[in-house]
PDB file of N, CA and C in Angstrom:
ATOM      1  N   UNK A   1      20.535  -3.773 -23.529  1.00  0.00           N
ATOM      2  CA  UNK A   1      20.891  -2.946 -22.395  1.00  0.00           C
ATOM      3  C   UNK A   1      19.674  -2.179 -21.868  1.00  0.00           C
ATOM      4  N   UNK A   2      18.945  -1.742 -22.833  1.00  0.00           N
ATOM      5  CA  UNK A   2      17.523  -0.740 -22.285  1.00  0.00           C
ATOM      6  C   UNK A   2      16.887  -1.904 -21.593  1.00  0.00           C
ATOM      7  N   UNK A   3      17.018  -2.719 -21.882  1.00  0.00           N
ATOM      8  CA  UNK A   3      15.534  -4.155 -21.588  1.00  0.00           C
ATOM      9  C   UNK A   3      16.135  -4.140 -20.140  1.00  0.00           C
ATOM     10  N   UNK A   4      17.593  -4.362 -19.872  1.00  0.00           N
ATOM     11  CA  UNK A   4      17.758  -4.544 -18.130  1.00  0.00           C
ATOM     12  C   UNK A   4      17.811  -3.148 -17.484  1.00  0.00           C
ATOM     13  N   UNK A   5      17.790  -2.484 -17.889  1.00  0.00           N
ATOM     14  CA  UNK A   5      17.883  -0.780 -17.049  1.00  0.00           C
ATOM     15  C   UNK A   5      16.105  -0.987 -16.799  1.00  0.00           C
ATOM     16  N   UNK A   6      15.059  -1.421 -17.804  1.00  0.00           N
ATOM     17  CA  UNK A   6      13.716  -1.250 -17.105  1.00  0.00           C
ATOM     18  C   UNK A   6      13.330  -2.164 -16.736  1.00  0.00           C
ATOM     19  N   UNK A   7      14.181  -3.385 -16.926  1.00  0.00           N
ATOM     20  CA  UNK A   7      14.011  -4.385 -15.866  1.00  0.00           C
ATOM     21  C   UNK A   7      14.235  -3.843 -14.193  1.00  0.00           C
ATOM     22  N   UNK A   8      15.293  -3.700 -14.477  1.00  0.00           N
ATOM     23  CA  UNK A   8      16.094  -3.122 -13.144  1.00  0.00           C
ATOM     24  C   UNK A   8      14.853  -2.296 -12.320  1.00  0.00           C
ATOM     25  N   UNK A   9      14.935  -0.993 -13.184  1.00  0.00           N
ATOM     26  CA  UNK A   9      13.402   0.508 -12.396  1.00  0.00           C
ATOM     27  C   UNK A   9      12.406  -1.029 -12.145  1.00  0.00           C
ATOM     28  N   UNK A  10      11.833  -1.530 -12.695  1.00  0.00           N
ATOM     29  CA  UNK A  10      11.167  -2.348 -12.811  1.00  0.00           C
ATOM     30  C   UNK A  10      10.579  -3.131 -11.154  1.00  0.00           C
ATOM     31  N   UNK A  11      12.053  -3.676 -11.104  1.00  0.00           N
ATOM     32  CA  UNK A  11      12.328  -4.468  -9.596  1.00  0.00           C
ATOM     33  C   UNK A  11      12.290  -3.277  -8.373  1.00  0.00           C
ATOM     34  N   UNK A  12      13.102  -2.312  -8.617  1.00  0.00           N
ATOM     35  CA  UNK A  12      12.919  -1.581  -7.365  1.00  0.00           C
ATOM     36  C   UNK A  12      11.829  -0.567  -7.324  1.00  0.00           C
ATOM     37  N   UNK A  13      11.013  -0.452  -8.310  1.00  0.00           N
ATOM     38  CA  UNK A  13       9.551   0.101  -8.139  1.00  0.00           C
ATOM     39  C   UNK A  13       8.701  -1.155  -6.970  1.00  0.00           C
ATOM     40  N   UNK A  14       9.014  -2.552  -7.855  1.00  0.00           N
ATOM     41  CA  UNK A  14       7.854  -3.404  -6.913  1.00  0.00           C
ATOM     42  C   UNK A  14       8.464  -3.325  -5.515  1.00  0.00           C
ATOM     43  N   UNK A  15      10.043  -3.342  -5.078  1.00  0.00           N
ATOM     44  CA  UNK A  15      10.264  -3.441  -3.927  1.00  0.00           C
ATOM     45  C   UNK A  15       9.691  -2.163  -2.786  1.00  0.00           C
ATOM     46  N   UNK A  16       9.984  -1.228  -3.252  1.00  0.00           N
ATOM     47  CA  UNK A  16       9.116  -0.233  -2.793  1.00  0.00           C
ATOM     48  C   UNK A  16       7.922  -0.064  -2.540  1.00  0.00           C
ATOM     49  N   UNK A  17       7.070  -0.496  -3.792  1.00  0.00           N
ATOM     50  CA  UNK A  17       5.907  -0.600  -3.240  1.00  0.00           C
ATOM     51  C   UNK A  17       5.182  -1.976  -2.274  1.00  0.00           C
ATOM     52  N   UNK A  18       6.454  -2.825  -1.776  1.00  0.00           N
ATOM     53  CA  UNK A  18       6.223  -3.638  -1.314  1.00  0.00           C
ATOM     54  C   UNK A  18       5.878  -3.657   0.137  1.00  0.00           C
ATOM     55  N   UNK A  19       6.894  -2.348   0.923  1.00  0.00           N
ATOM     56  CA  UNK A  19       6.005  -1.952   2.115  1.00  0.00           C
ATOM     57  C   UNK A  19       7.782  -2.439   2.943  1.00  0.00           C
ATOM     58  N   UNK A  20       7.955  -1.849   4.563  1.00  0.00           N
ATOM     59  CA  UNK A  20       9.432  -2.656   4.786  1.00  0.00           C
ATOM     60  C   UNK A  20       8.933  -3.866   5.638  1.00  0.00           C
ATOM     61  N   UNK A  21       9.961  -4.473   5.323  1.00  0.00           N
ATOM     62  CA  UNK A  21      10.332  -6.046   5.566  1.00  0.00           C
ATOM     63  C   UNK A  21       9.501  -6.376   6.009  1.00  0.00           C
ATOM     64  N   UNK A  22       9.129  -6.073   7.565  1.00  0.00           N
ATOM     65  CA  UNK A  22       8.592  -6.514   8.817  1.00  0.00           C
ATOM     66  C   UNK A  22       6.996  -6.561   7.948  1.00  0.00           C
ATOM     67  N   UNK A  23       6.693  -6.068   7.175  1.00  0.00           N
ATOM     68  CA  UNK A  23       5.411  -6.122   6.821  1.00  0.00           C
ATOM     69  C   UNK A  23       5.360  -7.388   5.763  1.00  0.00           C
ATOM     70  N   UNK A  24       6.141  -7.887   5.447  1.00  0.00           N
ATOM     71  CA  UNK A  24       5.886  -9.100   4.632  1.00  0.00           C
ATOM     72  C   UNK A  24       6.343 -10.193   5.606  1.00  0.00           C
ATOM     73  N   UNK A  25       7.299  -9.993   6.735  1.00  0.00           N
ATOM     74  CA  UNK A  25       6.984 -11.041   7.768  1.00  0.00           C
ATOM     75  C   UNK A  25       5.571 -12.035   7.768  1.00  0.00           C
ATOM     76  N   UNK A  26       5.589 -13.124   8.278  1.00  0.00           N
ATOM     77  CA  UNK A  26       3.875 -13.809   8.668  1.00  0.00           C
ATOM     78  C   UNK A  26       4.376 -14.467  10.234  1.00  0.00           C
ATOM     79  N   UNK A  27       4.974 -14.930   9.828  1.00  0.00           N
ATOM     80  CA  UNK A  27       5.449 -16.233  11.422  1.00  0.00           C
ATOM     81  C   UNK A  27       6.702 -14.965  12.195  1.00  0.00           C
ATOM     82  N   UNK A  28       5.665 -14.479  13.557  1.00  0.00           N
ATOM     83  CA  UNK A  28       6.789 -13.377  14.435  1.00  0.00           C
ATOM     84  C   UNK A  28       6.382 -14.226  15.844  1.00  0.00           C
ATOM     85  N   UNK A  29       7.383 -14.286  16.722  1.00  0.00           N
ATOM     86  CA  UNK A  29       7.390 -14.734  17.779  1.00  0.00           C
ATOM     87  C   UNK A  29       6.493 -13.719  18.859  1.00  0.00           C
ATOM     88  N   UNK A  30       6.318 -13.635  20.070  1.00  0.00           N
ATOM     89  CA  UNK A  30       5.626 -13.393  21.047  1.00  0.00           C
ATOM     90  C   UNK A  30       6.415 -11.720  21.594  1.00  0.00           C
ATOM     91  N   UNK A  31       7.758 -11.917  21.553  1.00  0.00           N
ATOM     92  CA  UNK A  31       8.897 -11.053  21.869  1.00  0.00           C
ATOM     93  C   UNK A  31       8.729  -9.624  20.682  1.00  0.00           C
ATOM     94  N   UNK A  32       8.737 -10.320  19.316  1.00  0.00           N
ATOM     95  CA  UNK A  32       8.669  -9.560  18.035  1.00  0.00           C
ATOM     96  C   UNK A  32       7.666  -8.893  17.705  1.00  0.00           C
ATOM     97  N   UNK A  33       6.486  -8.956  18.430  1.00  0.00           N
ATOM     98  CA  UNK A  33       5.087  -8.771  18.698  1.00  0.00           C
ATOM     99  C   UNK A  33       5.224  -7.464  19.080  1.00  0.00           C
ATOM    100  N   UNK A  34       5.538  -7.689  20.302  1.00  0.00           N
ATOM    101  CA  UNK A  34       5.280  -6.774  21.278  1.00  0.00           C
ATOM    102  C   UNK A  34       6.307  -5.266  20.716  1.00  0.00           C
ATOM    103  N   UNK A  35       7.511  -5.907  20.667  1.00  0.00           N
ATOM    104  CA  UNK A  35       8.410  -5.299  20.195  1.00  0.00           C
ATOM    105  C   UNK A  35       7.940  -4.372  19.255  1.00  0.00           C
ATOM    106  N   UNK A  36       7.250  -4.549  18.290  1.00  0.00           N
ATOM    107  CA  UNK A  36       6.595  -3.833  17.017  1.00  0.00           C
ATOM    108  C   UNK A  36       5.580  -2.909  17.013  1.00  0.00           C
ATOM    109  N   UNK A  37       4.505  -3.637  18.455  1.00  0.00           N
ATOM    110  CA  UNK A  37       3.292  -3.039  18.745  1.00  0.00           C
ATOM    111  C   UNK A  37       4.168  -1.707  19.418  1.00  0.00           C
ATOM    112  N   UNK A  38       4.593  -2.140  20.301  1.00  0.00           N
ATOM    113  CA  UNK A  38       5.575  -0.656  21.056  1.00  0.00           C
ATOM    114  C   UNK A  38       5.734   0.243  20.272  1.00  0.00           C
ATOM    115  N   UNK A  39       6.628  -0.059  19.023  1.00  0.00           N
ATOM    116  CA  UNK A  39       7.258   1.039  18.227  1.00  0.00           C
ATOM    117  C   UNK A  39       6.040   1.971  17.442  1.00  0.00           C
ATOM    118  N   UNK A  40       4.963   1.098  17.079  1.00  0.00           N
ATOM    119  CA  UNK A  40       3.891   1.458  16.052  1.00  0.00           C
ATOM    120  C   UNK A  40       2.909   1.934  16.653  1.00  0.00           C
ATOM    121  N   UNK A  41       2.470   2.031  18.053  1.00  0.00           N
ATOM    122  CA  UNK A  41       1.149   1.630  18.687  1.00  0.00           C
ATOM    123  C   UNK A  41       0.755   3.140  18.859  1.00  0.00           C
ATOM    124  N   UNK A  42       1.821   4.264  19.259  1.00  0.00           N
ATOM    125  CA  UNK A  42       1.576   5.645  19.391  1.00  0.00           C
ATOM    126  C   UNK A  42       1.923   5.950  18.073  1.00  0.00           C
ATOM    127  N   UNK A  43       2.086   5.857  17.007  1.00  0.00           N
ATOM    128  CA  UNK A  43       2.172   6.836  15.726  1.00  0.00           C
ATOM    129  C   UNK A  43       1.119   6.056  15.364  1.00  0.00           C
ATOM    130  N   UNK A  44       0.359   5.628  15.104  1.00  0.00           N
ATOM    131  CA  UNK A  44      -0.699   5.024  14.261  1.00  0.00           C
ATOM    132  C   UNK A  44      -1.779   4.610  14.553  1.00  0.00           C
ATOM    133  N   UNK A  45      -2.427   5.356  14.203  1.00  0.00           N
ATOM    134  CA  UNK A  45      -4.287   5.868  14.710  1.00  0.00           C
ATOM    135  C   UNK A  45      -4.987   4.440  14.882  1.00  0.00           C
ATOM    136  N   UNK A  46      -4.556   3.703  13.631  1.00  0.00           N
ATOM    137  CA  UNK A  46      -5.231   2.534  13.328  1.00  0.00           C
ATOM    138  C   UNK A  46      -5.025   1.755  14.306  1.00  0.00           C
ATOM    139  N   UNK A  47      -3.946   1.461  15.221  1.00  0.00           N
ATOM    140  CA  UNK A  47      -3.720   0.234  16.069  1.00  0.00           C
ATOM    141  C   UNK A  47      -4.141   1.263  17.839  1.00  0.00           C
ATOM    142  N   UNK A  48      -4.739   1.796  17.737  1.00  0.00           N
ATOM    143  CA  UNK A  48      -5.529   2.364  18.804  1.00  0.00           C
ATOM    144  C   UNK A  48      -5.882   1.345  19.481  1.00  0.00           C
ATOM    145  N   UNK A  49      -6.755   0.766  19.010  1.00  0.00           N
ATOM    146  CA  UNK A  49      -7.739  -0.503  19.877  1.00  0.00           C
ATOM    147  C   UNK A  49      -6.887  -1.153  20.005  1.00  0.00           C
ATOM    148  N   UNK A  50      -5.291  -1.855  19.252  1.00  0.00           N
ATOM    149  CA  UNK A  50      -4.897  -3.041  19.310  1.00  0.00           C
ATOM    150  C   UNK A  50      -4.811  -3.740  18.311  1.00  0.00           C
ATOM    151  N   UNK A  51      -4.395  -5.007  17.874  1.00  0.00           N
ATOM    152  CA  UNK A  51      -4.068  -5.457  16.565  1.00  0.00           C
ATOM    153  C   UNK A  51      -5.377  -7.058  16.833  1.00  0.00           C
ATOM    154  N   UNK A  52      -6.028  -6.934  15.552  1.00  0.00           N
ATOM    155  CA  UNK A  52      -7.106  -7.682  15.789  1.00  0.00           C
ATOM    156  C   UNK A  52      -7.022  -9.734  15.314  1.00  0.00           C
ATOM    157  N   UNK A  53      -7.666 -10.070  16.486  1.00  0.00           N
ATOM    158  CA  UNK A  53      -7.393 -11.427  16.256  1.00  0.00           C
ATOM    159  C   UNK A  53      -8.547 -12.170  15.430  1.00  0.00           C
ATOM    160  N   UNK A  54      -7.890 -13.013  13.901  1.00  0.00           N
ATOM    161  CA  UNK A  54      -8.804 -13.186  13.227  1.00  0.00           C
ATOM    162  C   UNK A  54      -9.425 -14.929  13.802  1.00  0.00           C
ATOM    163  N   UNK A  55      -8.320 -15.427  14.311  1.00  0.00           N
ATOM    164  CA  UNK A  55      -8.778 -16.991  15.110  1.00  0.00           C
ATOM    165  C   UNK A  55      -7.690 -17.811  14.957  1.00  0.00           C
ATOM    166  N   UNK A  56      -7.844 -19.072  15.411  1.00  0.00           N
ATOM    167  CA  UNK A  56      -6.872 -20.053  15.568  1.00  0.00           C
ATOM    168  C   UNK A  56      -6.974 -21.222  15.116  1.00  0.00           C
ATOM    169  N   UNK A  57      -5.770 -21.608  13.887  1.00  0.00           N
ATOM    170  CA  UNK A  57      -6.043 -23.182  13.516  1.00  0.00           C
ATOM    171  C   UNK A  57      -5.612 -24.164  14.420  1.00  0.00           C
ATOM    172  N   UNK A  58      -4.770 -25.450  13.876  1.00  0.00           N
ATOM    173  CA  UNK A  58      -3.979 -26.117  14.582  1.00  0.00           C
ATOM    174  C   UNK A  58      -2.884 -26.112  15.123  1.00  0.00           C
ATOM    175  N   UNK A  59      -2.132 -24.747  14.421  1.00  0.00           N
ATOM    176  CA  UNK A  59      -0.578 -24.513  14.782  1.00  0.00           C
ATOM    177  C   UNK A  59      -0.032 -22.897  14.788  1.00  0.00           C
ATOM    178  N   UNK A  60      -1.179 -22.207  14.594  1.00  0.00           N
ATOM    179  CA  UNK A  60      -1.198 -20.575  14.231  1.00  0.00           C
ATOM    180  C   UNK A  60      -2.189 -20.066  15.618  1.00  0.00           C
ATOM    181  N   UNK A  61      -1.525 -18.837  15.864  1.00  0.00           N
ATOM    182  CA  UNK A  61      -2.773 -18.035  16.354  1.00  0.00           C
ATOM    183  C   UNK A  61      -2.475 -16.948  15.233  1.00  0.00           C
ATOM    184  N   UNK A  62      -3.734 -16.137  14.616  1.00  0.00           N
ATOM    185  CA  UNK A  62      -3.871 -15.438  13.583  1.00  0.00           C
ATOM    186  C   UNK A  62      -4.157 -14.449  13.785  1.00  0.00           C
ATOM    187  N   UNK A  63      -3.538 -13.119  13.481  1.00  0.00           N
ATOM    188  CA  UNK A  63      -3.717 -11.702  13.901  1.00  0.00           C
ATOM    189  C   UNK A  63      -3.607 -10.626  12.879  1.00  0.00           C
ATOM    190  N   UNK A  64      -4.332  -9.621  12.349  1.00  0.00           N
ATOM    191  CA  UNK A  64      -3.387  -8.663  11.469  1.00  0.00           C
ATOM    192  C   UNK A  64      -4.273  -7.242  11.919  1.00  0.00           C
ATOM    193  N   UNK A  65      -3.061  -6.669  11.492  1.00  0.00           N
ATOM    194  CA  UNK A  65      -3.114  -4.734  11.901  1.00  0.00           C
ATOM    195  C   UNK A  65      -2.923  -3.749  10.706  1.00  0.00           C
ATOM    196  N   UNK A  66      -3.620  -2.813  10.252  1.00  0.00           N
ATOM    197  CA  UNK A  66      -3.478  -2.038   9.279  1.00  0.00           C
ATOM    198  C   UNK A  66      -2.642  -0.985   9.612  1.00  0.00           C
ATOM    199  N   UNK A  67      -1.561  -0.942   8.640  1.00  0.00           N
ATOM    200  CA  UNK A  67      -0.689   0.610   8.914  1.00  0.00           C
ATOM    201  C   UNK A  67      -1.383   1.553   7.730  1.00  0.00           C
ATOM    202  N   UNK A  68      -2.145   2.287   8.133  1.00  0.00           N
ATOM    203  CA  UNK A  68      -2.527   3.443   7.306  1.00  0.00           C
ATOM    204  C   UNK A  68      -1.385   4.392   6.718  1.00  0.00           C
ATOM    205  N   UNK A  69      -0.352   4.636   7.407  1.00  0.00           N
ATOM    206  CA  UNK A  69       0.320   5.349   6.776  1.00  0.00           C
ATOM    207  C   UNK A  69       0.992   5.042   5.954  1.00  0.00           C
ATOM    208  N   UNK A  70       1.393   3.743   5.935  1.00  0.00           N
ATOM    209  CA  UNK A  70       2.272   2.820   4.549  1.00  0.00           C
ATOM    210  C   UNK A  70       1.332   2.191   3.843  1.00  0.00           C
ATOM    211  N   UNK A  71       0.022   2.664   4.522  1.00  0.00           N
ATOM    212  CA  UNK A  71      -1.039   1.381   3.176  1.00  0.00           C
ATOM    213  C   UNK A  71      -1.295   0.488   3.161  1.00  0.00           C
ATOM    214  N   UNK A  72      -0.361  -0.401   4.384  1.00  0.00           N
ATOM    215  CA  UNK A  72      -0.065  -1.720   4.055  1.00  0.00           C
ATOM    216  C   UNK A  72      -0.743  -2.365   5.643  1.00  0.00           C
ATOM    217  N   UNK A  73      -0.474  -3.681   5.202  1.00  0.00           N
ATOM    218  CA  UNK A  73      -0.905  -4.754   6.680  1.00  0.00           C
ATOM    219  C   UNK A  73       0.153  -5.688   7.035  1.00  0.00           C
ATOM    220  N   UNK A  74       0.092  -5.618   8.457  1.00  0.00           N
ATOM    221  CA  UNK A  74       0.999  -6.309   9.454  1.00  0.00           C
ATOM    222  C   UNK A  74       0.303  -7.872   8.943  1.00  0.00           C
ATOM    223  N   UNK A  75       0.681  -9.427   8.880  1.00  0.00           N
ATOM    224  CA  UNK A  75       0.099 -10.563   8.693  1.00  0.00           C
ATOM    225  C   UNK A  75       0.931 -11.239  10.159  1.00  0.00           C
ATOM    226  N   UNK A  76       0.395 -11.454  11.002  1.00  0.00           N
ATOM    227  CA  UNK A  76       1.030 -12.073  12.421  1.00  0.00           C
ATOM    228  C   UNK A  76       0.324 -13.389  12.601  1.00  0.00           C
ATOM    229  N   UNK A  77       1.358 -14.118  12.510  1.00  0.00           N
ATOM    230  CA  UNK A  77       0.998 -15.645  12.866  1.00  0.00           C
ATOM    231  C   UNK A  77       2.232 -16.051  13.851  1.00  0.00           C
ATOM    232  N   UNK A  78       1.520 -16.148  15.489  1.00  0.00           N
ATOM    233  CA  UNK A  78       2.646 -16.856  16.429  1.00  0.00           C
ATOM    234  C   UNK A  78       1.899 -18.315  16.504  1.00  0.00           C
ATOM    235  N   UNK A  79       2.955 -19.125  16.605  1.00  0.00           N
ATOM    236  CA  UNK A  79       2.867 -20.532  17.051  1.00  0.00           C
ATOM    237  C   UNK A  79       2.054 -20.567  18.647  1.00  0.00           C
ATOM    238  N   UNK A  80       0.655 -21.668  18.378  1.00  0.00           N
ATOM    239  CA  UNK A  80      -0.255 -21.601  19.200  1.00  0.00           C
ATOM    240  C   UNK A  80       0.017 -22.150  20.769  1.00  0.00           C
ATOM    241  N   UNK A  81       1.065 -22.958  20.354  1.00  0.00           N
ATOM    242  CA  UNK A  81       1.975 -23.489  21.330  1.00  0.00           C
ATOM    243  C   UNK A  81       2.899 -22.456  22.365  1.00  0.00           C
ATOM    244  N   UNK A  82       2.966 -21.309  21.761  1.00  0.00           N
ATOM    245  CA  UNK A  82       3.543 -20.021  22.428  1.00  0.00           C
ATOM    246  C   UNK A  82       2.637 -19.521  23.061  1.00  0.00           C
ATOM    247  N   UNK A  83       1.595 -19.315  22.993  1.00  0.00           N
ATOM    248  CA  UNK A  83       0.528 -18.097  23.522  1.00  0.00           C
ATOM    249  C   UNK A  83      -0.712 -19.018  23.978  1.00  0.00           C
ATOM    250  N   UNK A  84      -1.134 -18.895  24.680  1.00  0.00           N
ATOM    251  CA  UNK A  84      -2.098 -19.440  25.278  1.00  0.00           C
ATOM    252  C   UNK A  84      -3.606 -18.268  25.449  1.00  0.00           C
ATOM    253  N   UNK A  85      -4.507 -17.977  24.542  1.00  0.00           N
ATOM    254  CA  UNK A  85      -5.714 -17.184  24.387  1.00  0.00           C
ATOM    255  C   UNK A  85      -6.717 -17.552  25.303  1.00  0.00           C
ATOM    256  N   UNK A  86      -7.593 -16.604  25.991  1.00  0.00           N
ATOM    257  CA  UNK A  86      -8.901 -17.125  26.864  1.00  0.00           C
ATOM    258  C   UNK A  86      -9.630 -17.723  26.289  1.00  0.00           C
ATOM    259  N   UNK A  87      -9.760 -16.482  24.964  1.00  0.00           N
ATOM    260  CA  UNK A  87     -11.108 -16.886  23.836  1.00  0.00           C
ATOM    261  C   UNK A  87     -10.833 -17.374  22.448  1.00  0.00           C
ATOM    262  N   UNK A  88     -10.682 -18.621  22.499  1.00  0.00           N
ATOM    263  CA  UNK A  88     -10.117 -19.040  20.900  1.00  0.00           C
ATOM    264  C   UNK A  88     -11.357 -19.203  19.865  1.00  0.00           C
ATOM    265  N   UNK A  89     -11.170 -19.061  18.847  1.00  0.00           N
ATOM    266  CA  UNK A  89     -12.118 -19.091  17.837  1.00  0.00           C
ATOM    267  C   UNK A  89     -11.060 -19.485  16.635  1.00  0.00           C
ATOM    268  N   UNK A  90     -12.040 -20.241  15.679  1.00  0.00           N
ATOM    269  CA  UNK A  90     -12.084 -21.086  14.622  1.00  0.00           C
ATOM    270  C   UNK A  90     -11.332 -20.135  13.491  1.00  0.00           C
ATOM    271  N   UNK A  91     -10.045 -20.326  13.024  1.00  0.00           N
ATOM    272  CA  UNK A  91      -9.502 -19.256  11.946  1.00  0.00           C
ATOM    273  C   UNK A  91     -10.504 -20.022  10.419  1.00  0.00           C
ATOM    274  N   UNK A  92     -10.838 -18.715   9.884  1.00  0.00           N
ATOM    275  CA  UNK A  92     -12.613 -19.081   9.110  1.00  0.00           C
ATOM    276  C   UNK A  92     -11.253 -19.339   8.031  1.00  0.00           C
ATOM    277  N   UNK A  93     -11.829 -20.707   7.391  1.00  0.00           N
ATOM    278  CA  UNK A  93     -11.030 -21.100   5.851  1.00  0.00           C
ATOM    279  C   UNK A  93     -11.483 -20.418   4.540  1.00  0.00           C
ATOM    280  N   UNK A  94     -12.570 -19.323   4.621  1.00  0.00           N
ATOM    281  CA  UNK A  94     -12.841 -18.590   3.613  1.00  0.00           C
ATOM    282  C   UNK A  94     -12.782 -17.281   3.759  1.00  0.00           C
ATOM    283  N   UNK A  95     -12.218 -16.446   2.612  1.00  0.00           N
ATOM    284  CA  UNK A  95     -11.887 -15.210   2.858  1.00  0.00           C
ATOM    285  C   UNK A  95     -13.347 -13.946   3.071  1.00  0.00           C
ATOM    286  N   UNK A  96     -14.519 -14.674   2.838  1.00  0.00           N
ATOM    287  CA  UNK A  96     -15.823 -14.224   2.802  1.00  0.00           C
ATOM    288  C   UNK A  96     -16.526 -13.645   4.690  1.00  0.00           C
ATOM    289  N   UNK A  97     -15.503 -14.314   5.247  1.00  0.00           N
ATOM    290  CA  UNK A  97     -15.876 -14.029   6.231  1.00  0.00           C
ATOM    291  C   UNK A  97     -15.680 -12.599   7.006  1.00  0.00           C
ATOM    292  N   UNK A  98     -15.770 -12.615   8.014  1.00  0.00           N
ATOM    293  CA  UNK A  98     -15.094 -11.370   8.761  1.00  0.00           C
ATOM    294  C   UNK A  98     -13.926 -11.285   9.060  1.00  0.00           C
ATOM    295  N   UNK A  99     -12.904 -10.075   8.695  1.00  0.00           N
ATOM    296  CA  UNK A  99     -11.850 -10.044   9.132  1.00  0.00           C
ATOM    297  C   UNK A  99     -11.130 -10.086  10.424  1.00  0.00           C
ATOM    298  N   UNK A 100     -11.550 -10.222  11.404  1.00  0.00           N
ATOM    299  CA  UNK A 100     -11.569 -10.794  12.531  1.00  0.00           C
ATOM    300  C   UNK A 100     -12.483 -10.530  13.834  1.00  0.00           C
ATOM    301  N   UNK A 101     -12.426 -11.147  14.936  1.00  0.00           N
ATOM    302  CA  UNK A 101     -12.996 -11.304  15.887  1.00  0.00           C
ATOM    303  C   UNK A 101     -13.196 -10.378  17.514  1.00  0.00           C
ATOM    304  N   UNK A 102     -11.901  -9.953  17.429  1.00  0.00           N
ATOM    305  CA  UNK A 102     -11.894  -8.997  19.017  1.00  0.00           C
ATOM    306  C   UNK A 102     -10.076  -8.310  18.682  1.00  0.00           C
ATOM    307  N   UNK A 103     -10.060  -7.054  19.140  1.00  0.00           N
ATOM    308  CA  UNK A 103      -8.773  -6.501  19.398  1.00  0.00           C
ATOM    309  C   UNK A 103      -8.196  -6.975  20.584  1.00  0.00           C
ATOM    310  N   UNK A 104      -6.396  -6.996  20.540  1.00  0.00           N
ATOM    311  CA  UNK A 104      -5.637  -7.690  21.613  1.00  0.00           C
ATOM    312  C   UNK A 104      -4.381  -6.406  21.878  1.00  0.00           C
ATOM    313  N   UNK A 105      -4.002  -6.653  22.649  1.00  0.00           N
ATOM    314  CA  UNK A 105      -3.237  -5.663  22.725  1.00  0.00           C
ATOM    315  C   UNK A 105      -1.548  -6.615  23.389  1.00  0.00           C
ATOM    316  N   UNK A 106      -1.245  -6.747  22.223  1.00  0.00           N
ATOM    317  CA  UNK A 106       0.477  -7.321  22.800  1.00  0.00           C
ATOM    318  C   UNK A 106       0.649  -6.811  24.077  1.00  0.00           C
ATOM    319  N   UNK A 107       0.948  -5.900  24.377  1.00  0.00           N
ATOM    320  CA  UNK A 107       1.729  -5.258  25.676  1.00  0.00           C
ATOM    321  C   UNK A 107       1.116  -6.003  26.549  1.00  0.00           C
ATOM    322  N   UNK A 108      -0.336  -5.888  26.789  1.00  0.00           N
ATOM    323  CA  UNK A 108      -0.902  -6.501  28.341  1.00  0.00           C
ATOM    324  C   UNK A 108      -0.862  -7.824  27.566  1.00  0.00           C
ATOM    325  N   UNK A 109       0.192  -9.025  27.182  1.00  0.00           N
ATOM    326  CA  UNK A 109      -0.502 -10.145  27.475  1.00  0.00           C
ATOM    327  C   UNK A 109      -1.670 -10.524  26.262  1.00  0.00           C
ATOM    328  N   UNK A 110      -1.345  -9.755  25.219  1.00  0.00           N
ATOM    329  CA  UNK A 110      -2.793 -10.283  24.176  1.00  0.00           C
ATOM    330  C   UNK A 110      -4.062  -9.936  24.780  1.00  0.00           C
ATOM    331  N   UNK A 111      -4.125  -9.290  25.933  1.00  0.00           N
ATOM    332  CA  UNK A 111      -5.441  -9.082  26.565  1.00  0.00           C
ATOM    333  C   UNK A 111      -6.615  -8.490  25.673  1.00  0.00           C
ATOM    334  N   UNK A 112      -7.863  -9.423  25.477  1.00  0.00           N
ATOM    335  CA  UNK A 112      -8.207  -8.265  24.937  1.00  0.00           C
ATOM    336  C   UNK A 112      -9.154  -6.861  25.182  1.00  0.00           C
ATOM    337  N   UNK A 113      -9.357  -6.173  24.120  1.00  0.00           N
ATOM    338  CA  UNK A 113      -9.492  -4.939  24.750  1.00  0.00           C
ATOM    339  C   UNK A 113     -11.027  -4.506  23.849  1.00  0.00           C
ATOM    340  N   UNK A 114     -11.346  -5.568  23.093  1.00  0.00           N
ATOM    341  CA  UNK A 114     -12.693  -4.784  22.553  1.00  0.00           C
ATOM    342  C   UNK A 114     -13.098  -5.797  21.219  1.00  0.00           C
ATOM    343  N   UNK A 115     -14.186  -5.881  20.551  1.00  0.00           N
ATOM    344  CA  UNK A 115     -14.851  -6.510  20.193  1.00  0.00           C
ATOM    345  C   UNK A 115     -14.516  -5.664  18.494  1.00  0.00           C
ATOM    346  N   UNK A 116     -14.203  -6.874  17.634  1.00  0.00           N
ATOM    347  CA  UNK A 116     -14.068  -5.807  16.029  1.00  0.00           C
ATOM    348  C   UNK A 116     -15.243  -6.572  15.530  1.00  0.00           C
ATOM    349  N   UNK A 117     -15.343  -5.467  14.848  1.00  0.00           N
ATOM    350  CA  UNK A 117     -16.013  -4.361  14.789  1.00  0.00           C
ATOM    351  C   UNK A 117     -17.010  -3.714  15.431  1.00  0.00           C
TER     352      UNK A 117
END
């Protein structure tokens, strides 16, 4: 009985520290985007510039945003077939690289708005 009671604390410690839902999302549509950037974009210092685009494979456009206040990171992958980018760049297959390329800003259109870093 003790072994599943700290099993149990166990599970809802990791769920907690897991961050909510929307942050373990990866694949969000164009609509869900925006939708999110809206809600987050004035409480959170970090997405000032916009949520930054790291590049594009064959079937992803690749994006992620830091929420400082939960700690945690947004992982946004819309289907490339949805969104159409000015400036596409190569999503780098090693994690050695730079974390991404230029800030976008859902609301206008993915427009982007500035060069990361």
């Amino acid at each position: 009985m003790r072994k599943i009671i700290i099993c149990s604390a166990l599970s809802l410690l990791a769920l907690a520290c897991a961050g909510p839902m929307e942050f373990r999302k990866t694949h969000w549509t164009i609509d869900e985007v925006k939708s999110w950037y809206l809600k987050y974009s004035g409480q959170e210092p970090s997405l000032s510039h916009g949520i930054i685009y790291q590049g594009s494979d064959e079937r992803f456009h690749h994006f992620i945003a830091r929420m400082q206040r939960e700690d945690n990171w947004a992982i946004i992958q819309i289907e490339r077939s949805d969104l159409t980018l000015p400036d596409v760049r190569q999503y780098p297959s090693i994690s050695s690289g730079t974390l991404g390329f230029y800030y976008v800003d859902p609301n206008r259109d993915f427009l982007k708005t500035g060069n990361y870093p």
